[in-house]
Protein backbone atom coordinates (compact mmCIF):
# COMPACT_ATOMS: atom_id res chain seq x y z
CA UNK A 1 -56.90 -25.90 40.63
CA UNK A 2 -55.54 -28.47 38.67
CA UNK A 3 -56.97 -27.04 35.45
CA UNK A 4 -54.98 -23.93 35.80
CA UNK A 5 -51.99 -25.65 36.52
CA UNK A 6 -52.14 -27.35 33.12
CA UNK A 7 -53.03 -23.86 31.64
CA UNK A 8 -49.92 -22.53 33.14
CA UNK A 9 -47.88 -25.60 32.09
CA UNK A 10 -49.14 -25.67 28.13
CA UNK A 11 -48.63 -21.94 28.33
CA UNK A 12 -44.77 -22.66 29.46
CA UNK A 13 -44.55 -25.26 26.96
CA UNK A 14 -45.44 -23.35 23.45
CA UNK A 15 -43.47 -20.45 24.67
CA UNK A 16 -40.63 -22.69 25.18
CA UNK A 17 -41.51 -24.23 21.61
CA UNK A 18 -41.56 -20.58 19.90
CA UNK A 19 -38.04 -19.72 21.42
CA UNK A 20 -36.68 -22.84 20.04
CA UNK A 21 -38.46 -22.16 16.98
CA UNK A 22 -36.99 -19.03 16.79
CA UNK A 23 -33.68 -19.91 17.71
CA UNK A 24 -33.72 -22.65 15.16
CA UNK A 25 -34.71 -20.01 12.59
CA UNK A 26 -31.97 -18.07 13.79
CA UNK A 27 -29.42 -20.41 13.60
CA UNK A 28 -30.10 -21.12 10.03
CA UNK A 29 -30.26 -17.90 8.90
CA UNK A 30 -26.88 -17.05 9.89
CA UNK A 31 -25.38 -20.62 8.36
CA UNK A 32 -26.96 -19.33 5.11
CA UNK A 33 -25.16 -15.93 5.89
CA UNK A 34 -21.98 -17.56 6.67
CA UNK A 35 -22.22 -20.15 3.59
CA UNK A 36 -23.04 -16.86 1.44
CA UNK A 37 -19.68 -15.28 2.62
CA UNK A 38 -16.68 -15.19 0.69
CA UNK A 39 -13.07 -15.07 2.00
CA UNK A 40 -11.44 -11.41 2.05
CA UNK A 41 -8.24 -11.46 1.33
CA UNK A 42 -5.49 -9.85 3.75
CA UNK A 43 -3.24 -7.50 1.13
CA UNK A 44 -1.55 -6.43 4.36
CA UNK A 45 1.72 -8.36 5.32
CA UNK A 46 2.23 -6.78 8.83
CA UNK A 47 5.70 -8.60 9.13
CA UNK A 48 6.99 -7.20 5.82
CA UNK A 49 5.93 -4.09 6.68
CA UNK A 50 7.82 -3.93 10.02
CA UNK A 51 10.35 -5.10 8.41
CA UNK A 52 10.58 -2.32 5.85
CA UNK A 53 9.99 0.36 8.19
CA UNK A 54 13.10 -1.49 10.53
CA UNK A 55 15.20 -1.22 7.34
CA UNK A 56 14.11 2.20 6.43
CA UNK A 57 15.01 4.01 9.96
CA UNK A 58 18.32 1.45 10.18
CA UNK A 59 19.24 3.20 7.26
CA UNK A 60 18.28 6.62 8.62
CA UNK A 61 20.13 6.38 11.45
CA UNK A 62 23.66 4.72 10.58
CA UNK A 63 24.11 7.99 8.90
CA UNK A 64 23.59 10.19 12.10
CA UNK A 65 25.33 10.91 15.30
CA UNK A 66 24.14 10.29 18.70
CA UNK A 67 22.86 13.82 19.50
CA UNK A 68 21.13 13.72 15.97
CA UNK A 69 19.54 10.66 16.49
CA UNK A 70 18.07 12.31 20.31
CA UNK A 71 16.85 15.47 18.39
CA UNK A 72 14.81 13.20 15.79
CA UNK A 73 13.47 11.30 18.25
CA UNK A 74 11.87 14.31 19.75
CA UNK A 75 10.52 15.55 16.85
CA UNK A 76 9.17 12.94 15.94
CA UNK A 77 7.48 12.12 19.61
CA UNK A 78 6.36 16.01 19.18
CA UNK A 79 5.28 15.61 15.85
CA UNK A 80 3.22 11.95 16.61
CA UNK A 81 2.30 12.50 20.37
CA UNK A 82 -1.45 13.28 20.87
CA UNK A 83 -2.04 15.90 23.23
CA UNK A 84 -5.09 17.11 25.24
């Protein structure tokens, strides 16, 4: 009995030594990736564009009347509303 019990216990122990093996493998593969990377670079300002788009429809609007402003609305929810 004892015998086995050591079988059992090396067997534990070099599977546990080829998953860290393996994870250490892992692990340095993907620093290598990472180092590899370069930066992107974000050409999209998401504040200036709000902020055009804000400016844009301001200026659309200060030139219509209440009931105009309604009826674009809807076609515009018409026009961009997905439907099933």
């Amino acid at each position: 009995m004892p015998a086995k019990q050591t079988n059992k216990n090396n067997l534990f122990f070099h599977c546990n030594r080829r998953v860290s093996e393996f994870s250490l493998l892992l692990i340095n593969h993907l620093l290598l990736a990472m180092k590899n990377m370069k930066p992107t670079e974000n050409t999209f300002d998401a504040v200036k564009f709000m902020r055009q788009e804000r400016e844009m429809l301001s200026k659309k609007l200060s030139k219509m009347t209440k009931e105009e402003i309604f009826e674009y609305f809807k076609k515009l929810k018409a026009l961009t509303t997905i439907k099933p």
